[in-house]
Each structure stands twice: as C-alpha cells, then as structure tokens.
Protein backbone atom coordinates (compact mmCIF):
# COMPACT_ATOMS: atom_id res chain seq x y z
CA UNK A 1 -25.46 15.15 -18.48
CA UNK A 2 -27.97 15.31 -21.34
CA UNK A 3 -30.93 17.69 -21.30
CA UNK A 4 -34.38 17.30 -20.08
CA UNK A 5 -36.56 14.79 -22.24
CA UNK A 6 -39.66 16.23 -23.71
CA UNK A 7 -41.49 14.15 -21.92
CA UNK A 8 -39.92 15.33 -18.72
CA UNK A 9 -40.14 18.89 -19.80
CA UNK A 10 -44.25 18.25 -19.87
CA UNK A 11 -44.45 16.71 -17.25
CA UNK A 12 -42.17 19.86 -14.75
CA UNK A 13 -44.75 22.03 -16.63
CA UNK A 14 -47.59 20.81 -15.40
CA UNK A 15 -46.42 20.06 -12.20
CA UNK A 16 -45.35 23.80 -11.60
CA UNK A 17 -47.90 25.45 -14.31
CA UNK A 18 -49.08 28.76 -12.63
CA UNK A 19 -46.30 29.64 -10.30
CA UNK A 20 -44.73 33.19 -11.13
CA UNK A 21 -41.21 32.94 -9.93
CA UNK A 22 -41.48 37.32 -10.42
CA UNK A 23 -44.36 37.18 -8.41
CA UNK A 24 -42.67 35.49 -5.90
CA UNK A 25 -40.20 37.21 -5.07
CA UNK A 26 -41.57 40.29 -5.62
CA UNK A 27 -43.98 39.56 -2.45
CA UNK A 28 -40.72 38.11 -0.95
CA UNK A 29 -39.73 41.73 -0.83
CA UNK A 30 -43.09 43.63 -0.42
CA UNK A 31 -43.65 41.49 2.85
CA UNK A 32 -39.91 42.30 4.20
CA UNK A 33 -40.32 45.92 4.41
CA UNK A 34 -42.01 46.31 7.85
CA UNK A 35 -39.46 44.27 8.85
CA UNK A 36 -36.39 46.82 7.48
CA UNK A 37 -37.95 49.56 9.13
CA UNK A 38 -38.26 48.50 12.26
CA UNK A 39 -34.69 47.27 11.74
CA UNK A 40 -34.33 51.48 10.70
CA UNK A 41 -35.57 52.40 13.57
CA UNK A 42 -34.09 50.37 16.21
CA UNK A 43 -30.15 49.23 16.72
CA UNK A 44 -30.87 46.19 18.78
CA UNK A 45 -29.74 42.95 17.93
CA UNK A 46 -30.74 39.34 17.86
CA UNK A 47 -26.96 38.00 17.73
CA UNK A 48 -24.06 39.48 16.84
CA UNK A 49 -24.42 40.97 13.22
CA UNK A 50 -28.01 39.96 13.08
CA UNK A 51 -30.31 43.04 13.07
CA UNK A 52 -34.23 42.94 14.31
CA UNK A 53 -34.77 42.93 10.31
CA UNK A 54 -33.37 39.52 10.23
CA UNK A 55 -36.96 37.89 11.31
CA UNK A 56 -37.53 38.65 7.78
CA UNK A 57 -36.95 35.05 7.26
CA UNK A 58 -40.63 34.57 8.22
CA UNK A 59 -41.45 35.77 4.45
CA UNK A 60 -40.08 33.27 1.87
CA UNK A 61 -42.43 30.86 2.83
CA UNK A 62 -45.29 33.10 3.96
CA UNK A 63 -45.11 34.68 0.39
CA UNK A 64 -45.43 30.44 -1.02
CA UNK A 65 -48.26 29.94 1.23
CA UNK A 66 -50.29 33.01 -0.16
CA UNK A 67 -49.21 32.22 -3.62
CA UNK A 68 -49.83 28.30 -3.34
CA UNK A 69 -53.06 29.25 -1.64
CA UNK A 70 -54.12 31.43 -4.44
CA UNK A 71 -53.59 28.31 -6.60
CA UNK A 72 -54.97 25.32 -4.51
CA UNK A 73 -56.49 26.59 -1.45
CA UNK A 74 -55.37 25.28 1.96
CA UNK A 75 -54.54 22.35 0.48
CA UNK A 76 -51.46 23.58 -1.50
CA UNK A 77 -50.24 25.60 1.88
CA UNK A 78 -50.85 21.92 3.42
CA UNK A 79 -48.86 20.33 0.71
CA UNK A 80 -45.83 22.72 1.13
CA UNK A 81 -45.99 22.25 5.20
CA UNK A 82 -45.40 18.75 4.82
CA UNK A 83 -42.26 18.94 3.03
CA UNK A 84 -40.68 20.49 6.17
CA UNK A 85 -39.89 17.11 6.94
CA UNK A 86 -39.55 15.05 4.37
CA UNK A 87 -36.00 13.16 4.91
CA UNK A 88 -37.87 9.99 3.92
CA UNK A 89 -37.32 11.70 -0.19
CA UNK A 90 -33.11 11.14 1.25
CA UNK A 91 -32.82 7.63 -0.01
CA UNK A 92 -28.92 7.42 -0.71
CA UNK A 93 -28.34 8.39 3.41
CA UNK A 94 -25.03 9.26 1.86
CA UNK A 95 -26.40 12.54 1.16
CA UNK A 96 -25.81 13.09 4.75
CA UNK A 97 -22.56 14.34 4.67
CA UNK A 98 -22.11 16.97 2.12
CA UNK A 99 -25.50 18.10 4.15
CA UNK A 100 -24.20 18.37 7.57
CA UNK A 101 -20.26 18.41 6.59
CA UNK A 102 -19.53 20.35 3.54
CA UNK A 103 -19.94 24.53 5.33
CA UNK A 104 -18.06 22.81 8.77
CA UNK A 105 -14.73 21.75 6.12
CA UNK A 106 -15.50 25.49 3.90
CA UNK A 107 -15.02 26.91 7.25
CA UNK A 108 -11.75 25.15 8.78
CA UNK A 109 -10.18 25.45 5.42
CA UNK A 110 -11.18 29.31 5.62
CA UNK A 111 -9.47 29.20 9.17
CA UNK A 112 -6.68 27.54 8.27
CA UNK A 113 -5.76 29.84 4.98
CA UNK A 114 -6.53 33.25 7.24
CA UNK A 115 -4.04 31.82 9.79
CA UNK A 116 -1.29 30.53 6.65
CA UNK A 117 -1.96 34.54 5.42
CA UNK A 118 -0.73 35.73 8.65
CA UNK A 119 -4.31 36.99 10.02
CA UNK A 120 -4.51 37.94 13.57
CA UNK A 121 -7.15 34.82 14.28
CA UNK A 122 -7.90 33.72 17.97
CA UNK A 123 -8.57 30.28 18.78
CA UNK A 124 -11.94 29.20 18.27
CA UNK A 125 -13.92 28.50 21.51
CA UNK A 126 -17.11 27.46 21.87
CA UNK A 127 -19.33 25.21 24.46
CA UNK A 128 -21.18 22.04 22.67
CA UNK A 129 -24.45 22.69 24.71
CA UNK A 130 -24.39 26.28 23.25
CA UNK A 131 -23.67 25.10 19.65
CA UNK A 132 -26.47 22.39 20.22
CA UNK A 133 -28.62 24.92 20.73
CA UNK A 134 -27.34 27.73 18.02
CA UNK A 135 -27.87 24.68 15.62
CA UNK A 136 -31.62 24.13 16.76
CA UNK A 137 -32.78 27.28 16.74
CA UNK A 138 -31.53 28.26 13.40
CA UNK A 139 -33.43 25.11 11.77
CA UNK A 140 -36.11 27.45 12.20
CA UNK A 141 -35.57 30.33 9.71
CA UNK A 142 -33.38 28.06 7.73
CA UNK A 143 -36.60 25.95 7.09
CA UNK A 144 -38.99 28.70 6.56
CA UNK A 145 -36.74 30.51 4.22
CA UNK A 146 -36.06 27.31 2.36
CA UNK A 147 -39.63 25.94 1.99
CA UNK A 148 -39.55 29.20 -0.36
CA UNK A 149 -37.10 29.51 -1.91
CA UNK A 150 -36.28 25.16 -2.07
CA UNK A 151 -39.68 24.10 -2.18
CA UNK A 152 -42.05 26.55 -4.49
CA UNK A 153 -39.80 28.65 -6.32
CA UNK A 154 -36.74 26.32 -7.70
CA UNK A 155 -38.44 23.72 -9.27
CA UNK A 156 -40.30 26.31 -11.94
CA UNK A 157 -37.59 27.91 -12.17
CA UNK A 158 -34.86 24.85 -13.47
CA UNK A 159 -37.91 23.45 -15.57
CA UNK A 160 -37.55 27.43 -17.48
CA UNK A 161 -33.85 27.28 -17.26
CA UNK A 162 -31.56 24.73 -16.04
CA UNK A 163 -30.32 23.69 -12.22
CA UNK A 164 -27.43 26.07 -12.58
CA UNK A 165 -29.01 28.82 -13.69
CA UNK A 166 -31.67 28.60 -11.31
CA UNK A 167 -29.09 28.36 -8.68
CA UNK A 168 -27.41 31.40 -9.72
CA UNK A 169 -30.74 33.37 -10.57
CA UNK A 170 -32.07 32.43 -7.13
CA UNK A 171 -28.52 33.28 -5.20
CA UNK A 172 -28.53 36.90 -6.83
CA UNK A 173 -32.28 37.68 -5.94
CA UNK A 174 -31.30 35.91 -2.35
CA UNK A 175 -28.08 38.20 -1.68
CA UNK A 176 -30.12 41.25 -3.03
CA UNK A 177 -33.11 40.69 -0.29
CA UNK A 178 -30.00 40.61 2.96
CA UNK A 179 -28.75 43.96 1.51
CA UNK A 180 -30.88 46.20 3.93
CA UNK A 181 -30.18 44.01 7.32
CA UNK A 182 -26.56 44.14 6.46
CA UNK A 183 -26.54 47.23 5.85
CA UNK A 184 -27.93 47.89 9.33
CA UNK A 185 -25.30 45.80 10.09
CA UNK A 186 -23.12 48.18 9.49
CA UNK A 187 -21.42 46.05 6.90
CA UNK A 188 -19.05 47.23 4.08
CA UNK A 189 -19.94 47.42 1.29
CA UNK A 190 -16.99 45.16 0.11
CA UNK A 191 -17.93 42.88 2.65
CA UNK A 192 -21.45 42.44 1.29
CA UNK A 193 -19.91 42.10 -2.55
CA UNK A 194 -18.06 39.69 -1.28
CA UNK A 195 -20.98 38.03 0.81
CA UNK A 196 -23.15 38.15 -2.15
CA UNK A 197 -20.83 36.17 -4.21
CA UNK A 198 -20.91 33.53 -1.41
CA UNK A 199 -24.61 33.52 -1.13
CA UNK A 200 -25.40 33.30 -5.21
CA UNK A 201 -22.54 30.59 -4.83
CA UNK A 202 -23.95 28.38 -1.83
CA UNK A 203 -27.52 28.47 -3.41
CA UNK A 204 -25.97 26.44 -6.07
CA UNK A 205 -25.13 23.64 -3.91
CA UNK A 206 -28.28 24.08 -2.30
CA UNK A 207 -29.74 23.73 -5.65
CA UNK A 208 -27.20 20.73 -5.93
CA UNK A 209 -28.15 19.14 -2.69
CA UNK A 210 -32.14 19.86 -3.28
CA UNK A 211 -31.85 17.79 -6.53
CA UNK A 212 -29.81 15.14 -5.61
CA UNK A 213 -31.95 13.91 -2.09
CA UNK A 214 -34.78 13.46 -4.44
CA UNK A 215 -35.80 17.58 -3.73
CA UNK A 216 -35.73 17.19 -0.25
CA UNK A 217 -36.46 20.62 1.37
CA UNK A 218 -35.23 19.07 4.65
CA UNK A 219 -32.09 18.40 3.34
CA UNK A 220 -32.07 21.85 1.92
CA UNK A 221 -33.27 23.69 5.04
CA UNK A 222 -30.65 21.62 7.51
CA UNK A 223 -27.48 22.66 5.12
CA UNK A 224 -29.05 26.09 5.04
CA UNK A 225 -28.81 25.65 9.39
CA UNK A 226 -24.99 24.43 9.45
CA UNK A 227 -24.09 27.06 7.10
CA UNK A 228 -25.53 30.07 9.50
CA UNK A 229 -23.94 27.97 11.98
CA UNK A 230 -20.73 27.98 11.11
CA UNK A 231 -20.48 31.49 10.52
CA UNK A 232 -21.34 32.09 14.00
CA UNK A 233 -19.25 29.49 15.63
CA UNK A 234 -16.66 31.18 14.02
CA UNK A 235 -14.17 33.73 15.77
CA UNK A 236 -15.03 35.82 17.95
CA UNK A 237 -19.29 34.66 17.31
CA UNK A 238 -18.19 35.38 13.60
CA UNK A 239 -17.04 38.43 13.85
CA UNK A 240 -13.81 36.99 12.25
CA UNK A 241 -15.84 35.64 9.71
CA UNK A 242 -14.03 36.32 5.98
CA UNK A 243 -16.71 36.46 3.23
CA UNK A 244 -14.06 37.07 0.55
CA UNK A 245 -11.68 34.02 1.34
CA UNK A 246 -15.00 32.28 2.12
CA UNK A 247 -16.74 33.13 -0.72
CA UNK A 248 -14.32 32.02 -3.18
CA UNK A 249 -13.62 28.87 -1.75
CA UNK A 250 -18.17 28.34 -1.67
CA UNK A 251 -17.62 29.33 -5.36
CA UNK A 252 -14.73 26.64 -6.50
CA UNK A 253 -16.86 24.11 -4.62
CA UNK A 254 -19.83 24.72 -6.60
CA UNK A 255 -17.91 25.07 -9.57
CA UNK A 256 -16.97 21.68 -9.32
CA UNK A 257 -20.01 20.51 -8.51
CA UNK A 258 -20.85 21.88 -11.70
CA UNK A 259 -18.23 20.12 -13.47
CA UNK A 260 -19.16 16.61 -11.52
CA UNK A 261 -22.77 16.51 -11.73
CA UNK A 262 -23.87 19.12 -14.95
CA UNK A 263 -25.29 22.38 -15.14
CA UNK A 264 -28.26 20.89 -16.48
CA UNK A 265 -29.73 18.80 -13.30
CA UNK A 266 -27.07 19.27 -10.78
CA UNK A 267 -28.22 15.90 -10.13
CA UNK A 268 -26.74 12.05 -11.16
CA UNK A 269 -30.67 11.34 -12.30
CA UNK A 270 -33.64 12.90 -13.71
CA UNK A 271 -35.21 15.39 -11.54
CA UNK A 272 -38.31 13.87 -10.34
CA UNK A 273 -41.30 15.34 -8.96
C-alpha cells in the first residue's frame, strides 16, 4: 500500500489540527481516578471480573467532549454524538462480518485449542435471551469508550504516524488504563501481560475495521461489544477465559491483517474524512 499523498497528508492535518492525542489521554486517566478508588474501597462487582472501577468507561468520550468542546463549542461535542450511529459510513455491508464474527471464531478456536491441550473446560452454556441482553447492554460502554478512542483520538494520531502504529500506540495506552480494575480484579499479573498483548493487538483490528467502514465508530463500538461479549459467554461467565492462548491468536490475526491490507492505512483505499 503506498503512503499518504501530500495532498492527503494536508488535508488529515487540517481536519484534526489542534487535537493533542497526550492531552487526551492524559484526561482519559485524570478523570478515571475517582472511579479506581471507589473500586479501592469497595469489593463489589458489576459481573464477574468486572470491578465498580469498570464504569470508567464513561471517560474516553467524556474526556473528547471537553477537549472537542474546548475546540468548537457544543457543536464539536454535537459532531462527535452523531457518529454513535453512523452505519450509513458501512457501504461494503460486507464489513458486517469480520464486525460481528471475527471475536465469536477467536473464541471457539481458543475453546477448541484449550480442550486439544487437555484443559479441564466445561461445556459452554448459556440462554439466548440472556446473551441478547449481555450484548445490548455492553453496546453501551463499548460505544462511549470508542467514540474516544475511534472517533477523536485515532484519526490524529495515523495522520502523525501510520494505521499500525496508531493501533499499537493506542492498544498500549488502552491496556495501561484497565491495569487498576484488574488489578482489583485480583488478576495476575501474567494474566494481565498476557491481556495487554491482546488488547494492544485487538485495537489494531479495530483500527483495521475503523478504516475500512469508511471510519465508522459504529462499526468500531459494535466489534468492541462482541468482543466483551465473548469473553463473558465464555466458561464458566469467562472465568475460563485464556488471555495468553487468546491473545496470541488476536495477535496472528492482526498480523495478517497487516500483511493483507498495509501498515500504512489498514485500509484497501485512502482514508477519507
């Protein structure tokens, strides 16, 4: 895939001139500590392995509305709102699939290799109205978290570096901010190496997926939702759940993307606005 044009390179800068990608996520992380401590200070949860720090999801795009407000007023916060649900940038309904299908095969292929390896794995049971609903309300911090980091931050950040890049750069700061809840957890701290290398790994499909539904944040925020699905559909309400065998199997998937579609764009066409 070649590079950016010039032309094109103008144009991103523009289009994103003003937006600190440090800033960001520097606020990302100022605006999650109330949340860790009362995570510290209480051990209830709001699903299995998902501490009261986990509403931090409420700050990705809190910390783009400030920002974009600080830039355009109400009407930038307005702007970035309205991308919640903007399937209508999905032309190629192709898309689709690696959206909604891509985590559910990860996942059965993880299954199937922890059962080949001689794991002690129950069967998987779980109740379709339950899942319907697991799958609903996780649209919710999927989308707020992803109208952050998907819709303000990635775009100035592949128009400094490249799609990969910002895909990795993005995954890292992304594991980095889940450290505390899964630390109150009470995860390993292989577990969250291992996690981490999933995360920085799926944010480069995301990055992948972003690009390629002409930036869709929808498309970004609903594979963000089957992912956390997954995991808790998984044995017993993930509990079973394998970052490492996961992990590596996310990060040969988005190596090939890589090979497939280019570090540069992650995308078949140029990256439009």
């Amino acid at each position: 895939m070649s590079p950016l044009s010039a032309a094109e390179k103008v144009s991103n800068s523009l289009a994103f001139k003003g937006r600190s990608p440090l800033l960001f996520f520097i606020l990302i992380f100022l605006l999650s500590i109330p949340f860790w401590l009362i995570g510290a200070a209480t051990n209830r949860e709001l699903l299995p392995g998902l501490p009261i720090s986990s509403f931090e999801w409420i700050c990705p795009v809190t910390a783009a509305a400030i920002l974009l407000y600080r830039e355009k007023k109400i009407a930038g916060v307005i702007e970035l709102l309205r991308r919640s649900f903007d399937y209508p940038r999905i032309r190629a309904k192709v898309w689709y699939a690696p959206v909604v299908l891509l985590m559910p095969g990860v996942t059965v292929l993880a299954y199937g290799l922890m059962r080949l390896m001689g794991r002690p794995l129950p069967i998987s049971h779980f109740s379709m109205p339950a899942s319907l609903a697991l799958f609903f309300l996780f649209f919710i911090p999927a989308l707020c978290e992803e109208l952050g980091w998907s819709g303000y931050v990635t775009d100035p950040m592949q128009d400094r570096w490249n799609a990969l890049e910002a895909g990795i750069l993005i995954g890292l700061v992304w594991a980095v901010w889940h450290w505390i809840p899964l630390l109150q957890a009470h995860r390993s701290a292989q577990w969250i190496a291992w996690w981490s290398l999933y995360t920085a790994a799926s944010r480069v499909l995301i990055v992948w997926i972003y690009n390629s539904t002409g930036k869709s944040v929808f498309a970004a925020a609903l594979y963000h939702d089957v992912m956390n699905l997954c995991w808790q559909l998984f044995p017993i309400r993930g509990s079973y759940w394998d970052p490492c065998i996961t992990g590596v199997i996310v990060t040969f998937a988005a190596a090939a993307v890589t090979v497939v579609w280019g570090p540069q764009r992650l995308a078949r066409y140029g990256i439009a606005h």
